[in-house]
C-alpha atoms as a PDB file:
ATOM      1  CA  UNK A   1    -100.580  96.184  99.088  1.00  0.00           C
ATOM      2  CA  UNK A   2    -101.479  99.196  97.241  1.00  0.00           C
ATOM      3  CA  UNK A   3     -99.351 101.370 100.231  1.00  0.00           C
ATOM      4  CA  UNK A   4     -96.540  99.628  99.519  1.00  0.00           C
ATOM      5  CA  UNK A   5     -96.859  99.559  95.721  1.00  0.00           C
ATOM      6  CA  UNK A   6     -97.153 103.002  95.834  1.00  0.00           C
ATOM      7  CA  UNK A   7     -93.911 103.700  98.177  1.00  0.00           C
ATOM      8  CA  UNK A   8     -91.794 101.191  96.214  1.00  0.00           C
ATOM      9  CA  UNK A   9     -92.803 103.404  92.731  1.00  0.00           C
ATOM     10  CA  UNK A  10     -92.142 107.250  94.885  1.00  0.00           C
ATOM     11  CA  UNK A  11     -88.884 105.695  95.994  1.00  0.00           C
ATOM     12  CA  UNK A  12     -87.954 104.780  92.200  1.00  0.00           C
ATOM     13  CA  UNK A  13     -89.082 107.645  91.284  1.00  0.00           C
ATOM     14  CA  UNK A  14     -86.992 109.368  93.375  1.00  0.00           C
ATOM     15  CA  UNK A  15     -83.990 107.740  92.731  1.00  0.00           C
ATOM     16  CA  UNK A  16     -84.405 108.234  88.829  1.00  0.00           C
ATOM     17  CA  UNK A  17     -84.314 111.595  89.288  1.00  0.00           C
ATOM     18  CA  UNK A  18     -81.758 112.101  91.520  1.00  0.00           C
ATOM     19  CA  UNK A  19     -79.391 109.731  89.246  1.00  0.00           C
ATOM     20  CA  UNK A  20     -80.309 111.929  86.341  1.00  0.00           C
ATOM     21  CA  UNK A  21     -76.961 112.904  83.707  1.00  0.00           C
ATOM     22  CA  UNK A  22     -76.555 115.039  80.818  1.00  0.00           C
ATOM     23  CA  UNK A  23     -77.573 114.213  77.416  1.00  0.00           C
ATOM     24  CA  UNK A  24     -74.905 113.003  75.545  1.00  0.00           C
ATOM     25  CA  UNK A  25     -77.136 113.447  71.964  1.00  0.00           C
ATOM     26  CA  UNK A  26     -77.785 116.877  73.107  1.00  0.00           C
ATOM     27  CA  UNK A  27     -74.351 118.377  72.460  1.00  0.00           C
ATOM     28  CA  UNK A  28     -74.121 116.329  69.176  1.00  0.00           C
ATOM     29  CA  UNK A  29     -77.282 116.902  67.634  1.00  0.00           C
ATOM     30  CA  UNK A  30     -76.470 120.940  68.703  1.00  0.00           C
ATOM     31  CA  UNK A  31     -73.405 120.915  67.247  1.00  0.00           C
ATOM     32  CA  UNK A  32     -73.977 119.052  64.192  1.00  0.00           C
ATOM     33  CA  UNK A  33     -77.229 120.399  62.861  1.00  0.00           C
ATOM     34  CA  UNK A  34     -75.587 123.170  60.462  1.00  0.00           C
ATOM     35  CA  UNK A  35     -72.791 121.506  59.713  1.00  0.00           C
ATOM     36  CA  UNK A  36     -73.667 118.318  58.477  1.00  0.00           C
ATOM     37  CA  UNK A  37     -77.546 118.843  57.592  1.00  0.00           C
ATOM     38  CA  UNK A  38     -77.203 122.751  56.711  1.00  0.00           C
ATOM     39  CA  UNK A  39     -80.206 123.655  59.052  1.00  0.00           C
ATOM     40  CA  UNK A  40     -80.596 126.383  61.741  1.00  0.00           C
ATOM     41  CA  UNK A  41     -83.870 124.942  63.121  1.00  0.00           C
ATOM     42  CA  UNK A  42     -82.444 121.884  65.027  1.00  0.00           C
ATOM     43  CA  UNK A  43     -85.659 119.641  65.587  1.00  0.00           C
ATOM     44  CA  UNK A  44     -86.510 119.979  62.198  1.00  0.00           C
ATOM     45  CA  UNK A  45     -82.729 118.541  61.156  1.00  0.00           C
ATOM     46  CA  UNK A  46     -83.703 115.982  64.010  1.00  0.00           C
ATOM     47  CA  UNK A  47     -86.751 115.108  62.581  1.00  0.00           C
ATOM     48  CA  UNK A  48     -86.038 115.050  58.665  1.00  0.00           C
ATOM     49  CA  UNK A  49     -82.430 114.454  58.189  1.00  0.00           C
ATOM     50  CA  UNK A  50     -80.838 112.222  61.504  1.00  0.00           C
ATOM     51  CA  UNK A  51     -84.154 110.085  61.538  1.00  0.00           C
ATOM     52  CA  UNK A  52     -85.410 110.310  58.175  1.00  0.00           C
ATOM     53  CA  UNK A  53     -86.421 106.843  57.793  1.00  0.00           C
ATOM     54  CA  UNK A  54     -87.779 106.625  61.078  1.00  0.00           C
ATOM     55  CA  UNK A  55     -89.994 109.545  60.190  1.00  0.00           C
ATOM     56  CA  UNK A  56     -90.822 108.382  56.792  1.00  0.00           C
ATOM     57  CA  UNK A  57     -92.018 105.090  58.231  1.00  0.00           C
ATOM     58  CA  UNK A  58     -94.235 106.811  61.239  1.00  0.00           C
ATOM     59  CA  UNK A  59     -96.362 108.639  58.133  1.00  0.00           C
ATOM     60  CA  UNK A  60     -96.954 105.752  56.137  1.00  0.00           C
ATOM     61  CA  UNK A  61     -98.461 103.771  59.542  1.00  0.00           C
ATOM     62  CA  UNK A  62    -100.598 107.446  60.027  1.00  0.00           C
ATOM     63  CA  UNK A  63    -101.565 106.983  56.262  1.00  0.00           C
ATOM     64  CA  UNK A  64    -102.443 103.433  56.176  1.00  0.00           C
ATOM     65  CA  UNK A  65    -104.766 104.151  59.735  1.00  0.00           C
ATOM     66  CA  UNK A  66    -106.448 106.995  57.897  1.00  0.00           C
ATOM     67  CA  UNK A  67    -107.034 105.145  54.785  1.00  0.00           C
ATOM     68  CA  UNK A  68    -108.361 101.810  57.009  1.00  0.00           C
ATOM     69  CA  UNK A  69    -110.228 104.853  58.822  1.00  0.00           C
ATOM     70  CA  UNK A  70    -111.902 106.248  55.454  1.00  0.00           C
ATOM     71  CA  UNK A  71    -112.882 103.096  54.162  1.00  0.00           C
ATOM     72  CA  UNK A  72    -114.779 101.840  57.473  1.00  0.00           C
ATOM     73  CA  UNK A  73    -116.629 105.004  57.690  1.00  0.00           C
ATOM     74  CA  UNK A  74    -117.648 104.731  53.407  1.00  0.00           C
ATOM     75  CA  UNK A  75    -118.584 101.242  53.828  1.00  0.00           C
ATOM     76  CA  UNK A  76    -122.410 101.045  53.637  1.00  0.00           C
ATOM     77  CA  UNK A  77    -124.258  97.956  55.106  1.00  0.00           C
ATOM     78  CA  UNK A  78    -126.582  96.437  52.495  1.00  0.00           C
ATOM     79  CA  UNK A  79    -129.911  97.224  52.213  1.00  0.00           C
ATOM     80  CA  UNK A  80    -131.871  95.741  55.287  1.00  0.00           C
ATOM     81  CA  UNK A  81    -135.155  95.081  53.386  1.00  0.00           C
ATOM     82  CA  UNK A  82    -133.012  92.718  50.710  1.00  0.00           C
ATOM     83  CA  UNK A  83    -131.440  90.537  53.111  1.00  0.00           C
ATOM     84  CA  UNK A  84    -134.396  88.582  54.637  1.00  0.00           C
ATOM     85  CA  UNK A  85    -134.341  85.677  56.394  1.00  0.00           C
ATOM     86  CA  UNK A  86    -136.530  82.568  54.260  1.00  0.00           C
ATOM     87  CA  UNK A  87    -139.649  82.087  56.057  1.00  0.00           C
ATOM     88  CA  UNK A  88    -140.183  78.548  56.982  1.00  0.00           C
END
């Protein structure tokens, strides 16, 4: 089984990458970049002007982890010696 997993995933593999085509997004995005966003540095236009709101939403989900991060590690347990269980 794992034999022939493995040559059914080299022969995709394979064929991907023989099948492979030009970028059509490459020519645009390298042609565009001054013009319409006025920058020289194109993954920068890429990054804050063609996906701006793409962008802006990946740094509020890295915010909200690191806040959800700081809060876990500044949360104290209680004090062990006031939480006692009643003696019966």
């Amino acid at each position: 089984m794992a034999v022939a997993s493995g040559t059914l995933m080299s022969i995709l593999v394979l064929v991907a990458l023989s099948l492979r085509e030009g970028s059509r997004l490459s020519g645009f995005f390298a042609e565009n970049s001054y013009v319409l966003a006025h920058g020289r540095n194109i993954v920068n236009v890429i990054i804050v002007d063609f996906r701006g709101m793409d962008t802006l939403g990946e740094i509020t989900v890295l915010a909200l982890a690191g806040v959800g991060v700081y809060t876990l590690l500044k949360l104290k347990p209680e004090d062990s010696e006031a939480i006692k269980m009643p003696e019966s």
